[in-house]
Protein backbone atom coordinates (compact mmCIF):
# COMPACT_ATOMS: atom_id res chain seq x y z
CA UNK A 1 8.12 -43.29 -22.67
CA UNK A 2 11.83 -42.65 -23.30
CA UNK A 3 11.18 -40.98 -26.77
CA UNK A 4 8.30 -39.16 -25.45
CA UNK A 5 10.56 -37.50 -22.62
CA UNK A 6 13.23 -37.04 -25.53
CA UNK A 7 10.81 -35.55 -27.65
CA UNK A 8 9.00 -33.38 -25.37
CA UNK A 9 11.80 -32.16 -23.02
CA UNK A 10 15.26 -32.50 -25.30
CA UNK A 11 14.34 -31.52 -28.61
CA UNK A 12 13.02 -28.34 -27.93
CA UNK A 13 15.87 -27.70 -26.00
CA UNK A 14 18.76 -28.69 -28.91
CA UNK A 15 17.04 -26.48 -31.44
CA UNK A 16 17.14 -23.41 -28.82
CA UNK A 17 20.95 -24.20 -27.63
CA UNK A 18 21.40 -24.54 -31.87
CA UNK A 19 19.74 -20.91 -32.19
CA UNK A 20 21.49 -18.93 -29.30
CA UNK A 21 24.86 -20.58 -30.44
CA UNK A 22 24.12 -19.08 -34.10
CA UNK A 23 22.84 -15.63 -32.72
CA UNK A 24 24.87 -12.58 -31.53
CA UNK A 25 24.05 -12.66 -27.95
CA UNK A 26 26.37 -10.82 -25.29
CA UNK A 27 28.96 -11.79 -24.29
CA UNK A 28 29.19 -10.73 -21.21
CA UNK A 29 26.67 -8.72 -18.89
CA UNK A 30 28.94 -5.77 -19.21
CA UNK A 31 28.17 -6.13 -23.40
CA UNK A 32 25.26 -5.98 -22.83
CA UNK A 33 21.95 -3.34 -22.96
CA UNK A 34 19.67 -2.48 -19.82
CA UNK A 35 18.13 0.23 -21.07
CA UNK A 36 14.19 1.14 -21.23
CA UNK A 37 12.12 -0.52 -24.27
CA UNK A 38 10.20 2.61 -23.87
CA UNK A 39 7.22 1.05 -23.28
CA UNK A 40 6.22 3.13 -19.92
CA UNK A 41 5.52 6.13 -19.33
CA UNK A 42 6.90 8.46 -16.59
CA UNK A 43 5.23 7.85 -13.71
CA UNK A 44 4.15 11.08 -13.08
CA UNK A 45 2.23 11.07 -16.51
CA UNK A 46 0.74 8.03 -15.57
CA UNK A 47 -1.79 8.94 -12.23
CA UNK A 48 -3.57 5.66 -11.80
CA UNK A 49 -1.91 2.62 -9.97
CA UNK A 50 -0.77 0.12 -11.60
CA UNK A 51 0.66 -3.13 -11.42
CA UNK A 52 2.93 -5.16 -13.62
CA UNK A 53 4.95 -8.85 -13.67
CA UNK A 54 7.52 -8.92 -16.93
CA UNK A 55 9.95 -11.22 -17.73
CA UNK A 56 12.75 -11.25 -19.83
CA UNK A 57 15.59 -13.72 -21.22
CA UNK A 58 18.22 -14.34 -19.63
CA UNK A 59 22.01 -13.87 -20.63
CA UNK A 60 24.98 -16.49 -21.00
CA UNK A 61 23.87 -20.16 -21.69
CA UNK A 62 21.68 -20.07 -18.87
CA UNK A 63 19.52 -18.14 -21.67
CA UNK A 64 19.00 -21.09 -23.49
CA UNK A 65 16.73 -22.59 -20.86
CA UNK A 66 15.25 -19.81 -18.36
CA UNK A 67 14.10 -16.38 -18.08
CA UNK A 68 14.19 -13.69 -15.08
CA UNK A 69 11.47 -12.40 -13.46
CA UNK A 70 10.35 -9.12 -11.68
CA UNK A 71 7.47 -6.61 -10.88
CA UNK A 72 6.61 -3.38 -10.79
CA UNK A 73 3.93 -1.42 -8.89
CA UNK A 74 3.05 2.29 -8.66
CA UNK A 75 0.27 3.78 -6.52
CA UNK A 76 -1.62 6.48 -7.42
CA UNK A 77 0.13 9.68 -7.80
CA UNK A 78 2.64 8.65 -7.12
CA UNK A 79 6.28 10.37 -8.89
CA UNK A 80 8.43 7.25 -8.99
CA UNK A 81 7.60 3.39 -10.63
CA UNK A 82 9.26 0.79 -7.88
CA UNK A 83 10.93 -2.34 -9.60
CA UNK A 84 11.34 -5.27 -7.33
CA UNK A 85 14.13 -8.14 -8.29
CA UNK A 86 16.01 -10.90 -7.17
CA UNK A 87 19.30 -11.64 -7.99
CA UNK A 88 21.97 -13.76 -7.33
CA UNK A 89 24.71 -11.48 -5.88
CA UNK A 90 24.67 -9.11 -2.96
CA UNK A 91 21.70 -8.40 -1.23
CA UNK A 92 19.10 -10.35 -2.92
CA UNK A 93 15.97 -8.40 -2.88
CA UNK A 94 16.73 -5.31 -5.36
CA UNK A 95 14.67 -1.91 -5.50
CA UNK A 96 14.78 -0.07 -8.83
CA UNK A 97 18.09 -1.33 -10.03
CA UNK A 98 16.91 -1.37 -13.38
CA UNK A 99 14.51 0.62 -15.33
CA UNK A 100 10.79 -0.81 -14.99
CA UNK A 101 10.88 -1.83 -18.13
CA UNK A 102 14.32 -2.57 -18.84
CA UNK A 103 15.75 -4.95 -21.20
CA UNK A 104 17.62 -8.39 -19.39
CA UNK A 105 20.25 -9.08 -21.18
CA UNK A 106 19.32 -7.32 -24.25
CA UNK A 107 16.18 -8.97 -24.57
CA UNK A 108 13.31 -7.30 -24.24
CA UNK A 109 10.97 -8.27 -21.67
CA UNK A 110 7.12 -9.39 -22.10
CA UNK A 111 4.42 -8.82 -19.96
CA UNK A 112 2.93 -11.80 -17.84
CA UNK A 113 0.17 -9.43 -16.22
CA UNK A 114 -1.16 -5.91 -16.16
CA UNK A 115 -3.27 -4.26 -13.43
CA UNK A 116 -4.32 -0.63 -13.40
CA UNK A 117 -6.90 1.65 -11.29
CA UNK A 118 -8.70 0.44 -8.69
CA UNK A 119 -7.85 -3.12 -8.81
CA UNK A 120 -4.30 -2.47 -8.79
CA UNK A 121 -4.31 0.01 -6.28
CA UNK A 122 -5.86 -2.73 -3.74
CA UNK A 123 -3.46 -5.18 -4.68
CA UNK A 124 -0.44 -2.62 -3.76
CA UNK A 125 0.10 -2.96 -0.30
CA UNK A 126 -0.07 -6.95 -0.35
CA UNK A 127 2.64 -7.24 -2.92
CA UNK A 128 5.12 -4.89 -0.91
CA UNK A 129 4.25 -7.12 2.51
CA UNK A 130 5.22 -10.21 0.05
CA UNK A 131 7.95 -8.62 -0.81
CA UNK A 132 9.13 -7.21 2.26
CA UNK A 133 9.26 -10.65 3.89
CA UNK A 134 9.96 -12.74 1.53
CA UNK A 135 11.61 -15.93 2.79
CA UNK A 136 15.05 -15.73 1.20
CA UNK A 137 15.82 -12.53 1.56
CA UNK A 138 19.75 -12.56 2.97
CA UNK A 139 22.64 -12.99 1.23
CA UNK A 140 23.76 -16.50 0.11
CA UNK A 141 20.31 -17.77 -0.14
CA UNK A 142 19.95 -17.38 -4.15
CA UNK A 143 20.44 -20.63 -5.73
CA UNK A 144 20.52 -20.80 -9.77
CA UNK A 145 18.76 -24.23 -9.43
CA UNK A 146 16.08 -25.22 -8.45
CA UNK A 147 16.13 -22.35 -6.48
CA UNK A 148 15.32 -19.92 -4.76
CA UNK A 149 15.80 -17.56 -7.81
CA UNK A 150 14.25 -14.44 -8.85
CA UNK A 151 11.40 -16.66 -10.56
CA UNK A 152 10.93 -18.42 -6.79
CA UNK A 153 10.54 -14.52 -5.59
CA UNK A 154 8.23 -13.66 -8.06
CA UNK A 155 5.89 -16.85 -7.72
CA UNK A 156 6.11 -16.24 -4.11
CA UNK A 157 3.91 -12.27 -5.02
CA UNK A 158 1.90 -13.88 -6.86
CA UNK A 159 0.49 -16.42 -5.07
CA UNK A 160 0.30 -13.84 -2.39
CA UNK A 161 -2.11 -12.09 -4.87
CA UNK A 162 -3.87 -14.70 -6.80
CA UNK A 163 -6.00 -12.02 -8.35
CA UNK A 164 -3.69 -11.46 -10.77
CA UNK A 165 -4.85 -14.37 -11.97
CA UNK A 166 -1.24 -15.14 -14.39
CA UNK A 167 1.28 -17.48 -14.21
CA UNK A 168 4.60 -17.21 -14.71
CA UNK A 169 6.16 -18.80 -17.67
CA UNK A 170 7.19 -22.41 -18.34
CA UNK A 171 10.67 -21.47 -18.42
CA UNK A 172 10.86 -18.99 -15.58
CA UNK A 173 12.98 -22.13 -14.01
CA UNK A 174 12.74 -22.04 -9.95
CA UNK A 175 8.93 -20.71 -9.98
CA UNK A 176 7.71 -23.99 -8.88
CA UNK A 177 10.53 -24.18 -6.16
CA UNK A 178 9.05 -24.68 -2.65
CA UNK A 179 11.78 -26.16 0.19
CA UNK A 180 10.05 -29.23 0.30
CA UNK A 181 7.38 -31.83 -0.78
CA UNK A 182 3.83 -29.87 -1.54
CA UNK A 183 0.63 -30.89 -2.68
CA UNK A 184 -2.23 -28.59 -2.49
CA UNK A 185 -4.02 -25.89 -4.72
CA UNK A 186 -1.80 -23.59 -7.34
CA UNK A 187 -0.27 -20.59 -7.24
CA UNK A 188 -3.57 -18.97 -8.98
CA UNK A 189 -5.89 -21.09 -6.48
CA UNK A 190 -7.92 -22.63 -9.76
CA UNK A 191 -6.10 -25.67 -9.79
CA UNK A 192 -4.01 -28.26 -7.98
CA UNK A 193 -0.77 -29.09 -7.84
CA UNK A 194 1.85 -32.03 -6.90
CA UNK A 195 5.61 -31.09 -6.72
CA UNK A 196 9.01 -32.01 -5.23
CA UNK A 197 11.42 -29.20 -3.89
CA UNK A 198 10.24 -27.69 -7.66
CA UNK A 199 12.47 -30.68 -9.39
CA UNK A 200 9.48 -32.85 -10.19
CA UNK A 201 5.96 -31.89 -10.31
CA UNK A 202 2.53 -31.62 -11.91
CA UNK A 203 -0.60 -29.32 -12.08
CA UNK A 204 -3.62 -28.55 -13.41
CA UNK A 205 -5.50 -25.35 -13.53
CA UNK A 206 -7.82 -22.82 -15.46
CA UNK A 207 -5.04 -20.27 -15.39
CA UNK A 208 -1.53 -22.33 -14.81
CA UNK A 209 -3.02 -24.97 -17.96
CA UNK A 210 -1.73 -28.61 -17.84
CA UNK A 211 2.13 -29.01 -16.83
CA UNK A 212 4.55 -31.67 -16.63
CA UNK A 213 7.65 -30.61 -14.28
CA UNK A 214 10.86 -33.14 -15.34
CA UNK A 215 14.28 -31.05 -13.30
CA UNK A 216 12.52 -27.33 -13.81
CA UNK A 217 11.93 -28.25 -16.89
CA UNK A 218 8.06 -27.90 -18.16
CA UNK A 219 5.77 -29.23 -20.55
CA UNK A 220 2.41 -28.65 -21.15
CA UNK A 221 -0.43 -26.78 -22.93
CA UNK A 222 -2.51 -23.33 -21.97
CA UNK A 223 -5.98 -24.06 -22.28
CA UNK A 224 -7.43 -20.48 -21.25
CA UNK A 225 -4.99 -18.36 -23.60
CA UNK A 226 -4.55 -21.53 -26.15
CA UNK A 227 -0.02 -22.29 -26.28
CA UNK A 228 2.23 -24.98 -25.61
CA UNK A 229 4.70 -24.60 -23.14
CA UNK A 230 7.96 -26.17 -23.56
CA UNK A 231 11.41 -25.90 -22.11
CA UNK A 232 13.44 -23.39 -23.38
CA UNK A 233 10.56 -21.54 -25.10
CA UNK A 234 7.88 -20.94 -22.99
CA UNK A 235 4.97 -20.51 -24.70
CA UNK A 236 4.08 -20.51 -28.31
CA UNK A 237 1.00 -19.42 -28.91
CA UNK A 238 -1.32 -16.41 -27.49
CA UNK A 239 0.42 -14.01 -25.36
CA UNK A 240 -0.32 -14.54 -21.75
CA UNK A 241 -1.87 -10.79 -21.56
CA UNK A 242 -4.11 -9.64 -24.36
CA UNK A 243 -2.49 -6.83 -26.48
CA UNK A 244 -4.99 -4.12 -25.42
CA UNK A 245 -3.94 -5.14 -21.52
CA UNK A 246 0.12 -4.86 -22.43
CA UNK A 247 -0.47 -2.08 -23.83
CA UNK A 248 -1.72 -0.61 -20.33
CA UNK A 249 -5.39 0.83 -22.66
């Protein structure tokens, strides 16, 4: 059982701390680049509503292990895209301090879901109530671990809209944070769950896979968009969103 954990949980984790101490990454979060990947259009070009969760690397050695998390919406005609983050200064709850689809840390983001017309136009109004009263919303309620985070804020849309039907990745660390024990269905609602304060935890699911939670750490495999998940990568395998989808077609 002990090599298992150490093979599952630690090795996957050496080879990424081995990587980002070889790369070029940032210093600093003043080194680094915010900007657009370009991969939006104005708004105003864009009429239809649309909906989108991204997620990008994070900076520093806490980039080794976790991502950050954030969505975007836009209703129909309207002028302006609205980005909604968490972060762990200031007020928490952040509205377009970043481009939509900005890079975190110089990394660029990926999509984890991608909702246009109709469908996302419904879905609008439910994310900004999830939003607007989100549960740790004041200042000095951001913790790095287990959390709350800005993965705990983004789990906390979507399982406010389950029609989305994504999940956020494996190493978007504080996503399975709740402030206490929980068992009951997943975030999606096609699966079940068991978890501890988001330290500890399994689930099971047609859209969340199999997972193994070890301290925000998790292991498992995607059955519906075939990966493994592992800590400190993610996924590898399929792209949670099908390339036609990220590519809003």
């Amino acid at each position: 059982m002990i090599l298992a954990i150490l093979a599952v949980f630690l090795l996957p984790l050496a080879v990424r701390a081995a990587l980002h101490a070889a790369g070029a990454a940032p210093k600093s979060w003043r080194d680094a680049d915010w900007s657009s990947i370009g991969s939006l259009p104005p708004a105003a070009a864009h009429p239809d509503a649309r909906v989108l969760v991204l997620s990008g690397q994070t900076g520093g050695w806490k980039g080794v292990v976790a991502v950050h998390s954030w969505v975007v919406v836009k209703e129909q005609g309207a002028r302006n895209w609205s980005r909604f983050d968490v972060v762990g200064w200031g007020n928490p709850v952040r509205l377009n301090g970043w481009a939509p689809d900005g890079r975190w840390y110089g990394n660029p983001p990926i999509v984890v879901a991608d909702v246009s017309g109709e469908a996302a136009e419904a879905l609008i109004p439910r994310i900004r109530e999830a939003v607007r009263t989100y549960q740790w919303a004041n200042a000095g309620d951001y913790r790095v671990w287990p959390g709350p985070n800005s993965n705990t804020f983004v789990a906390s849309v979507l399982r406010a809209v389950p029609e989305l039907g994504v999940a956020l990745p494996a190493n978007a660390i504080g996503r399975d944070f709740r402030p206490g024990p929980y068992v009951g269905t997943s975030d999606s609602g096609t699966g079940v769950e068991a978890s501890a304060f988001g330290v500890i935890g399994v689930k099971a699911g047609w859209v969340e896979g199999v997972e193994l939670n070890l301290l925000g750490l998790v292991a498992g495999l995607d059955l519906r968009r075939p990966a493994l998940k592992l800590p400190g990568w993610g996924r590898i395998g399929l792209d949670p969103v099908p390339d036609a989808v990220a590519a809003g077609r």
